[in-house]
Protein backbone atom coordinates (compact mmCIF):
# COMPACT_ATOMS: atom_id res chain seq x y z
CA UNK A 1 105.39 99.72 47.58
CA UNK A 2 102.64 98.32 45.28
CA UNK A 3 99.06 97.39 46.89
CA UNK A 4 99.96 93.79 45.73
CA UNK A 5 103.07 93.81 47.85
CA UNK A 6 101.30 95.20 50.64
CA UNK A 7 98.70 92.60 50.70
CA UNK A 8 101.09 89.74 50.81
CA UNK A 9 101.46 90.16 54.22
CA UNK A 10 97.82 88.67 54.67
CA UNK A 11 97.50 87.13 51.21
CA UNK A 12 95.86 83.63 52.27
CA UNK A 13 93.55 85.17 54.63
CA UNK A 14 92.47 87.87 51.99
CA UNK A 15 91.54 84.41 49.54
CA UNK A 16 89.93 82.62 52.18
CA UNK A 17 87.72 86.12 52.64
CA UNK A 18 86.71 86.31 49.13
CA UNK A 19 85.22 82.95 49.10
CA UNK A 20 84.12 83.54 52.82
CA UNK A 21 82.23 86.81 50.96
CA UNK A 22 80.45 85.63 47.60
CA UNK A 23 79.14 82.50 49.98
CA UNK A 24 77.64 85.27 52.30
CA UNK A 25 75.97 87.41 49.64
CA UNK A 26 74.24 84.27 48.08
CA UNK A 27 70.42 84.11 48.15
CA UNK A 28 67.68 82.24 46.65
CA UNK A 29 66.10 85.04 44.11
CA UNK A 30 68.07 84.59 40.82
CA UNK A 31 67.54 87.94 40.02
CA UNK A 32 69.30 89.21 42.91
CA UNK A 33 72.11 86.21 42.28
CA UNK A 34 72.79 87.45 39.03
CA UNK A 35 73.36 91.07 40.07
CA UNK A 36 75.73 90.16 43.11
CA UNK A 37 77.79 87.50 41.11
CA UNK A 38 78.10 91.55 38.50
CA UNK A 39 79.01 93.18 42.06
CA UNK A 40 81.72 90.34 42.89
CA UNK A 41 83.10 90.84 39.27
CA UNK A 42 83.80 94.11 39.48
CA UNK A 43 85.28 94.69 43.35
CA UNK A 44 87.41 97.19 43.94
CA UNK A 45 90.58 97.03 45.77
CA UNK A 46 89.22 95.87 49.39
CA UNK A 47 90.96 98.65 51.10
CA UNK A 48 88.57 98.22 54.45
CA UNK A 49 88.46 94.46 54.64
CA UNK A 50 92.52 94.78 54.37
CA UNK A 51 92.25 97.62 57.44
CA UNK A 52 90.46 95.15 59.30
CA UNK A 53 92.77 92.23 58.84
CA UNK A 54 96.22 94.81 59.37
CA UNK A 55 94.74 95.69 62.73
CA UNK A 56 93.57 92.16 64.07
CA UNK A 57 97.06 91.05 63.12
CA UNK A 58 98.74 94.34 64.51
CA UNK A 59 96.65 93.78 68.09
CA UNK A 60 96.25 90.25 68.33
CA UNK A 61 95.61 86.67 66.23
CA UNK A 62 93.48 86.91 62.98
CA UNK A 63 90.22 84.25 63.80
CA UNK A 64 86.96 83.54 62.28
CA UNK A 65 85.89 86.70 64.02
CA UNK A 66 87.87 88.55 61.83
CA UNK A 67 86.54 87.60 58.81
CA UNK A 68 82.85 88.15 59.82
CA UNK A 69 84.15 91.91 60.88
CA UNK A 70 85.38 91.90 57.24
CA UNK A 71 83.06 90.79 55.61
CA UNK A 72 80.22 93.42 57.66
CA UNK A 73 82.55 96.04 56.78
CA UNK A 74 82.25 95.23 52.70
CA UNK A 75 78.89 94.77 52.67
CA UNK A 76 78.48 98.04 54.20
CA UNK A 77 80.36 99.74 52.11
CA UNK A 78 79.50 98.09 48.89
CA UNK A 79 75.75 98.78 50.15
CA UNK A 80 76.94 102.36 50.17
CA UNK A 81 78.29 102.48 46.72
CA UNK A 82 75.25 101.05 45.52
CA UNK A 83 73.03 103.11 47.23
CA UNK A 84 75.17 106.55 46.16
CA UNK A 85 75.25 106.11 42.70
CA UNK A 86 71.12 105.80 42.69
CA UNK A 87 71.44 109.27 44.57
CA UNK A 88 73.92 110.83 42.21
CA UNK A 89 72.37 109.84 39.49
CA UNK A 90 75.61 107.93 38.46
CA UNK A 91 76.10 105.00 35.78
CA UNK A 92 79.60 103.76 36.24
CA UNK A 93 82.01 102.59 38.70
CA UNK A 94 84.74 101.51 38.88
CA UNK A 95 84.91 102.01 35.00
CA UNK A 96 82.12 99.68 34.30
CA UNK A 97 77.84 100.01 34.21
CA UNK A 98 76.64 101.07 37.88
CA UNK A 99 73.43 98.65 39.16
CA UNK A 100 71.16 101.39 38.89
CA UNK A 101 72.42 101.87 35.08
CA UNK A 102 71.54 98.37 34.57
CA UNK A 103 68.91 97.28 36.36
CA UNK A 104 66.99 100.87 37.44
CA UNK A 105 66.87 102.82 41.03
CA UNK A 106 64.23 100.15 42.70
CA UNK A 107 66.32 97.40 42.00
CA UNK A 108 69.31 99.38 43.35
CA UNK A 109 68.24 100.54 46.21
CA UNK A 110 66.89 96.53 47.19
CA UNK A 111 70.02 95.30 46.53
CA UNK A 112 71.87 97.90 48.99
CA UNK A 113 69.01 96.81 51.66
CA UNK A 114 69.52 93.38 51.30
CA UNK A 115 73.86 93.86 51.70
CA UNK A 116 73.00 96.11 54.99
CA UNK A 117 70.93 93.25 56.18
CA UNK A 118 73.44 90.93 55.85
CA UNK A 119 75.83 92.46 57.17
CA UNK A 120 73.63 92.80 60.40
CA UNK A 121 72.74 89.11 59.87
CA UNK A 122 76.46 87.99 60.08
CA UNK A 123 76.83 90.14 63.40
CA UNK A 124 73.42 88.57 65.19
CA UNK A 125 73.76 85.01 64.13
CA UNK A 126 76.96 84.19 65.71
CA UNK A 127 76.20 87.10 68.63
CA UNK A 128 79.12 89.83 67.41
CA UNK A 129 77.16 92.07 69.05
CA UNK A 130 80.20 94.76 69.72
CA UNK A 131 80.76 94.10 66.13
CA UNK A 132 77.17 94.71 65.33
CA UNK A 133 77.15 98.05 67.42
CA UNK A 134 80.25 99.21 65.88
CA UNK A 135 78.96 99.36 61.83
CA UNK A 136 75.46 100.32 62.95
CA UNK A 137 77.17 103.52 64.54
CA UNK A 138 79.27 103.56 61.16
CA UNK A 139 75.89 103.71 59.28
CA UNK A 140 74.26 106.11 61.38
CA UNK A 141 77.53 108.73 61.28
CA UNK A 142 77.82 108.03 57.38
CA UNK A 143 73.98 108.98 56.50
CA UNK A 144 73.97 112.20 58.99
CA UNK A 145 77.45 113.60 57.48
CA UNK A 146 75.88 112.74 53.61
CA UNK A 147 72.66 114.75 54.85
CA UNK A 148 74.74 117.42 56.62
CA UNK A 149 76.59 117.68 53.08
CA UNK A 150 73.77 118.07 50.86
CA UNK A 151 71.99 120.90 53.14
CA UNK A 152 74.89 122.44 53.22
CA UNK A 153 75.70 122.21 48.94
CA UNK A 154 72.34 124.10 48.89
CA UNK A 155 73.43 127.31 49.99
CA UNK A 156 77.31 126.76 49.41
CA UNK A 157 78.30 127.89 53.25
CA UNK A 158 80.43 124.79 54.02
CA UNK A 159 83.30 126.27 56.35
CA UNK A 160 86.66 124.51 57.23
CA UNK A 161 85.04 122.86 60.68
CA UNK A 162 81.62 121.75 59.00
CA UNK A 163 83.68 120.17 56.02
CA UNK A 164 86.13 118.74 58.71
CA UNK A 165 82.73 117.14 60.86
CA UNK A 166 81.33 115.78 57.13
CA UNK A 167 84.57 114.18 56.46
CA UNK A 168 84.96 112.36 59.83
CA UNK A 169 81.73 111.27 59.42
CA UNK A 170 81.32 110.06 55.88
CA UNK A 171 84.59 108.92 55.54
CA UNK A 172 86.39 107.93 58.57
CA UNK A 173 83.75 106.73 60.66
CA UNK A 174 84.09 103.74 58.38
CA UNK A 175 87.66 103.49 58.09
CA UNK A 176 87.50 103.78 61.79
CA UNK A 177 85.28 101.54 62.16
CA UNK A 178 87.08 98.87 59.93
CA UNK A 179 90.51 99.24 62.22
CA UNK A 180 87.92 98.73 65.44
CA UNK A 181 86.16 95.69 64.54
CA UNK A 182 90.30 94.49 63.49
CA UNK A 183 90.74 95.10 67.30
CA UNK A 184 87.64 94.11 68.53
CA UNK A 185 88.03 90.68 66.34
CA UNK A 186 90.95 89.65 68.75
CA UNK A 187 89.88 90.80 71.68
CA UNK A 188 92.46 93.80 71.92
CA UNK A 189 93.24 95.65 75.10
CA UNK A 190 91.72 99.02 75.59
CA UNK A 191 95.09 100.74 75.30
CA UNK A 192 96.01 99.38 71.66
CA UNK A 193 92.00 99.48 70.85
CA UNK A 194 92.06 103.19 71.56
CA UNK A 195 95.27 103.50 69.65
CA UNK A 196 94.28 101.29 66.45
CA UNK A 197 90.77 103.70 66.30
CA UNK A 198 92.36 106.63 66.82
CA UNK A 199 95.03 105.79 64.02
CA UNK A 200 91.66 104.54 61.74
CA UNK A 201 89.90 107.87 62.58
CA UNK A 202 92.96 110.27 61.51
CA UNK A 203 93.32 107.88 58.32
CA UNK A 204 90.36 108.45 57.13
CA UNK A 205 90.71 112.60 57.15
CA UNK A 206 93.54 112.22 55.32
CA UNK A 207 91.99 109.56 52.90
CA UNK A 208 89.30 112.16 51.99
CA UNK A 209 91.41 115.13 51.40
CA UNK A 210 93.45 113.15 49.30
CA UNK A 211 90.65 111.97 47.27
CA UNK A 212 89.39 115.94 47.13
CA UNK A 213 92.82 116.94 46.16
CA UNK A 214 91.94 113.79 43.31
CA UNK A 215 89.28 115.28 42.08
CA UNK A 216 90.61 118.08 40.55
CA UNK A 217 93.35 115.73 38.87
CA UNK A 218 92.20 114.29 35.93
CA UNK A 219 94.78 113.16 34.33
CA UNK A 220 95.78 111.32 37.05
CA UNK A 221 92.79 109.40 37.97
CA UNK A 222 90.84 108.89 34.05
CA UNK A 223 87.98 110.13 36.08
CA UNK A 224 85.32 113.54 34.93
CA UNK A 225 87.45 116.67 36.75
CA UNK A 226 85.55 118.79 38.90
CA UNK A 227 82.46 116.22 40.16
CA UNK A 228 82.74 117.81 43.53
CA UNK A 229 81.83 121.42 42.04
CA UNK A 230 79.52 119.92 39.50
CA UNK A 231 77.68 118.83 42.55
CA UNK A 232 77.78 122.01 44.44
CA UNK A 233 80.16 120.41 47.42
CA UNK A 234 83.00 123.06 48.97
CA UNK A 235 86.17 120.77 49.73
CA UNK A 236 88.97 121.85 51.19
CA UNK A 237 91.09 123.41 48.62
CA UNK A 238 88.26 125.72 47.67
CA UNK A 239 87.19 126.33 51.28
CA UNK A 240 90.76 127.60 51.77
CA UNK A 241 91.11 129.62 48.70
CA UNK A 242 87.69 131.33 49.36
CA UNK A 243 88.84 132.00 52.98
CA UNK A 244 91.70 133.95 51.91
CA UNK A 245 90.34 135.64 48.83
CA UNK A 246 88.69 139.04 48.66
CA UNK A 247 85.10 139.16 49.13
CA UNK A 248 84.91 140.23 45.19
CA UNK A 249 86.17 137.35 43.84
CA UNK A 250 84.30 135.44 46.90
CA UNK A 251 80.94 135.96 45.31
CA UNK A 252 82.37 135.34 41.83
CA UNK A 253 83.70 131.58 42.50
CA UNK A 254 80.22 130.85 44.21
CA UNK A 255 77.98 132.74 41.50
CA UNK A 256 79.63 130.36 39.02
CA UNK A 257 79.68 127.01 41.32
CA UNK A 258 75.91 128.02 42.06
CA UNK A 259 74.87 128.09 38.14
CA UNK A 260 77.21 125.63 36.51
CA UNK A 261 75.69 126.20 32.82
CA UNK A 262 78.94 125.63 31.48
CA UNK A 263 80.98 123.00 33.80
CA UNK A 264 84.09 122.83 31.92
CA UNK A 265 84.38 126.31 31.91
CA UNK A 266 83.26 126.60 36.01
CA UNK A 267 85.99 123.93 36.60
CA UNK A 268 88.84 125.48 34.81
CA UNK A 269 88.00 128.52 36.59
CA UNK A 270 86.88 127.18 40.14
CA UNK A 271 90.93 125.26 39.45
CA UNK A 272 92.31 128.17 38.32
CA UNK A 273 91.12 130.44 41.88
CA UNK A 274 92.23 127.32 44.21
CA UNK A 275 95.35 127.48 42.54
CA UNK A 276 96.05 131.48 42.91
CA UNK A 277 95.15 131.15 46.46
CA UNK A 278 96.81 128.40 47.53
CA UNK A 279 94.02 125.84 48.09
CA UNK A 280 95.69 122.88 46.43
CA UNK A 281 99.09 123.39 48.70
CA UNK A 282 96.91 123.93 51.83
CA UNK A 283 95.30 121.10 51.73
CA UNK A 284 98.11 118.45 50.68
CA UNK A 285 99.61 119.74 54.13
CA UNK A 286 96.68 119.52 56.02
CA UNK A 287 96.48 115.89 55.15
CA UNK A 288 99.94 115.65 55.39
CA UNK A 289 99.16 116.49 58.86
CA UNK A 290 96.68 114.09 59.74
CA UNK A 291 98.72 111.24 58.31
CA UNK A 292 101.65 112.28 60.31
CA UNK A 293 98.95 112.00 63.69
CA UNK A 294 97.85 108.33 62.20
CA UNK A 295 101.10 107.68 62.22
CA UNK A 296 102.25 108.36 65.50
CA UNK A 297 99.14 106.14 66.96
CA UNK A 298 100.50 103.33 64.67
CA UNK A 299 103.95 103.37 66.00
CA UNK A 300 102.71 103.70 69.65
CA UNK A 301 101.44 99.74 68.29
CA UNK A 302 103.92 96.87 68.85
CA UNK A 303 106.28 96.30 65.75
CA UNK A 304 105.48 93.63 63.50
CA UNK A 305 105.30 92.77 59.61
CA UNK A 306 101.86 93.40 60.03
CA UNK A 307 102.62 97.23 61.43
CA UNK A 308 104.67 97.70 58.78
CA UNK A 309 102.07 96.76 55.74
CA UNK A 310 99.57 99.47 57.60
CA UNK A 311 102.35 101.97 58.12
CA UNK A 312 103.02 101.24 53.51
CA UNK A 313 98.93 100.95 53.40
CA UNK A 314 99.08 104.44 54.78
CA UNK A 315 101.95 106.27 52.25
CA UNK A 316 100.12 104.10 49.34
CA UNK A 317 95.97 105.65 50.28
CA UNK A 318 97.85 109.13 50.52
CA UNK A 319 99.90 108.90 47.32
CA UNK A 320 97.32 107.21 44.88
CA UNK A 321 96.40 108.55 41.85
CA UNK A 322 92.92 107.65 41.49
């Protein structure tokens, strides 16, 4: 099933939250007008603000609650975006000119401030305050897992639990997070909140992997292969492969992740090791895995057309191809 399809399900509410958004991000500096109008034009496929939505409906009746949740949760995450590319030194997404690229870092980095802040904004003027509490613990998981990454791509000693605690904290504390403001939004019960959270939590694992298992695809995705090694970050299939290699060609992999002079050559190499070992296989099942444990929260959910776009959201996120 397409994304398009899946959407249908909440198609009107997903229009009445893009207008509900670009009214939100308005402000009075033209400057900052003219770059958020660029950031509208060139959204990507609202995966979070359709988690939220799937889970109110799934656990109760979608409300103007909802749509603040939603609209916290994009702002976040665009703010994140933003904010990443001035750190990674990147100039595009989603195949056009990143802000930094266009307007410099200081400019960048405002414009991330000013989504974070009104994202809180949203949450304190109409008192969402378990809303409120629910990003801000997103934001604070999301920065310590980034940090915990980058000390770690110093000294290339990630190990299979330290790349499993990054993981649930850069990625599925927010995907998390989106499915528990869904619940939260209706006023759920604590049995389906758990449920919905603990399904958001074991989404997001396998979300990641998938998009580490992406990396290495290029053809697939259009995308530069091999950004993960290029910036000195151990994901999964690599963490396995080095676990089961010899100690030899150990020190080999990470003497040529840890110079990168030549990065084509490092990533057909650093491919060709995961693949000997059995990285790439290893870590399709472990996300396999975790889908299969997202899963079995969902169903636990009561059945409804709603249940069954998140159960299709689920097998589209972990069978994309960019």
């Amino acid at each position: 099933m397409s994304l398009k399809e899946i959407k249908s399900v909440v198609e009107n509410e997903l229009k009445e939250f893009d207008g509900f958004f670009s009214k939100e991000l308005k402000s009075k500096a033209p400057l900052l007008n003219t770059i958020l109008k660029y950031v509208l034009r060139k959204k990507g496929k609202q995966i979070r603000p359709l988690f939220v939505f799937l889970s109110a409906g799934i656990t109760g009746k979608i409300n103007p609650k909802t749509y603040r949740g939603a609209a916290m949760i994009e702002l976040l995450h665009t703010a994140t975006l933003v904010h990443d590319d001035v750190v990674d030194d990147s100039f595009q997404r989603r195949g056009l000119f990143s802000i930094n690229a266009l307007w410099k870092n200081k400019i960048s980095v405002l414009v991330g401030d000013y989504m974070l802040s009104k994202g809180l904004l949203i949450s304190v003027e109409n008192g969402d305050y378990d809303l409120l509490e629910i990003t801000s613990n997103a934001v604070k998981q999301m920065s310590e897992g980034e940090l915990i990454q980058i000390e770690k791509a110093r000294n290339l000693n990630t190990k299979e639990d330290i790349y499993f605690d990054i993981i649930s904290k850069k990625t599925a504390s927010l995907i998390q997070a989106s499915c528990l403001i869904g619940a939260k939004s209706v006023m759920a019960g604590e049995k389906e909140t758990e449920l919905i959270s603990n399904f958001g939590h074991n989404m997001g694992i396998a979300f990641q992997i998938k998009d580490d298992l992406l990396d290495f695809n290029s053809k697939d995705t259009g995308k530069p292969a091999g950004t993960d090694i290029k910036e000195k970050k151990l994901t999964l299939p690599l963490i396995y492969a080095l676990n089961v290699a010899g100690k030899s060609e150990q020190r080999k992999i990470l003497s040529l992740v840890s110079k990168g002079k030549n990065q084509k050559e490092v990533y057909e190499q650093v491919y060709s090791f995961i693949n000997q070992f059995g990285g790439f296989e290893y870590a399709q099942d472990k996300m396999t895995e975790y889908k299969h444990i997202a899963l079995d929260n969902l169903y636990n959910l009561p059945e409804s057309s709603y249940r069954n776009a998140m159960e299709q959201l689920v097998e589209f996120t972990t069978s994309r191809k960019d």
